[in-house]
Protein backbone atom coordinates (compact mmCIF):
# COMPACT_ATOMS: atom_id res chain seq x y z
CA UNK A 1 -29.82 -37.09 -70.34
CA UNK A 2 -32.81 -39.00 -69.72
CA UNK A 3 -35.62 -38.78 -66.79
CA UNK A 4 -36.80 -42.30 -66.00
CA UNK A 5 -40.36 -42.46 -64.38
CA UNK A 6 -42.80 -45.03 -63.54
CA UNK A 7 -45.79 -45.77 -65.33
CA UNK A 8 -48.48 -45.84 -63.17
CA UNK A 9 -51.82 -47.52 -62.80
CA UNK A 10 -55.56 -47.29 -60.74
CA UNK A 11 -56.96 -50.54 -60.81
CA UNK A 12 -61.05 -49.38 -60.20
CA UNK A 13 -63.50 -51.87 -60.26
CA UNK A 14 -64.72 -50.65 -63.74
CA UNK A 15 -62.57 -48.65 -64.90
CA UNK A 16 -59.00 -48.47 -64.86
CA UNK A 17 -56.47 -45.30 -65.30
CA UNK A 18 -53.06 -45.28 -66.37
CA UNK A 19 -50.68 -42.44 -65.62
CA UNK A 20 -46.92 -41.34 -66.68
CA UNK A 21 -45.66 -38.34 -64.62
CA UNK A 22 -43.45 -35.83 -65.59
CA UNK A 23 -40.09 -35.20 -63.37
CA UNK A 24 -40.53 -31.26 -62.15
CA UNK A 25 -37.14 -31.03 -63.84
CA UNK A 26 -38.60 -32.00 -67.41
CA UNK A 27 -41.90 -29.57 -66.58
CA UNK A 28 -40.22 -26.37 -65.35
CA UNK A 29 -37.39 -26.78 -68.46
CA UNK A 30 -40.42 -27.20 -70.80
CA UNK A 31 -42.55 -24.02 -69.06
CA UNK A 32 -45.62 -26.50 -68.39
CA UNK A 33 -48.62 -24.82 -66.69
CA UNK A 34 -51.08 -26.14 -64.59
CA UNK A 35 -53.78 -28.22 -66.34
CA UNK A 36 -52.29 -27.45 -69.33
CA UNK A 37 -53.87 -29.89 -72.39
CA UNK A 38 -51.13 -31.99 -74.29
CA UNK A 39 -51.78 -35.11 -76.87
CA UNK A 40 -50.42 -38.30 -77.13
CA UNK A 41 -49.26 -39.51 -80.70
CA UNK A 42 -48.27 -42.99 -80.92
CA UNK A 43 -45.21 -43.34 -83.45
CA UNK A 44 -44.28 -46.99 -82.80
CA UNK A 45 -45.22 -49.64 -79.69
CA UNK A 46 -41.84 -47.98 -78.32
CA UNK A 47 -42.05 -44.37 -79.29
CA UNK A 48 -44.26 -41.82 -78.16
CA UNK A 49 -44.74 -38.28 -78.77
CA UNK A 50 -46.31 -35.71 -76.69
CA UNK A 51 -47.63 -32.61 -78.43
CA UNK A 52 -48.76 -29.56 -76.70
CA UNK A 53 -51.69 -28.08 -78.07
CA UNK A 54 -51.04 -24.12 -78.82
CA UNK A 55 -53.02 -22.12 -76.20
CA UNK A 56 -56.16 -20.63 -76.89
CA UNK A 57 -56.16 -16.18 -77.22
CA UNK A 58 -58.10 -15.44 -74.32
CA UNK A 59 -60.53 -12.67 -75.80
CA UNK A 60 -61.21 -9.13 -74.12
CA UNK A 61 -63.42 -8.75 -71.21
């Protein structure tokens, strides 16, 4: 099953920002966290892939 979504875009005056959000569905199935960092990967002009970046080992304090 798929999750459509709307691609999103802030026009600024210099700068402009383009945004694809994630369904809560598609987050809490895939255990996202809060500003969690994930990368882009462009595979063709209609494929995407989006690869999460393995989480730092937060060291002893």
């Amino acid at each position: 099953m798929g999750y459509p979504t709307t691609v999103q875009l802030i026009d600024r005056e210099k700068t402009e920002q383009w945004y694809v959000n994630f369904p809560a569905a598609v987050a809490r199935a895939l255990d996202f966290e809060k500003g969690e960092v994930v990368e882009w990967t462009i595979e063709t002009k209609w494929k995407l892939l989006l690869k999460r970046t393995p989480k730092k080992k937060r060291g002893k304090r």
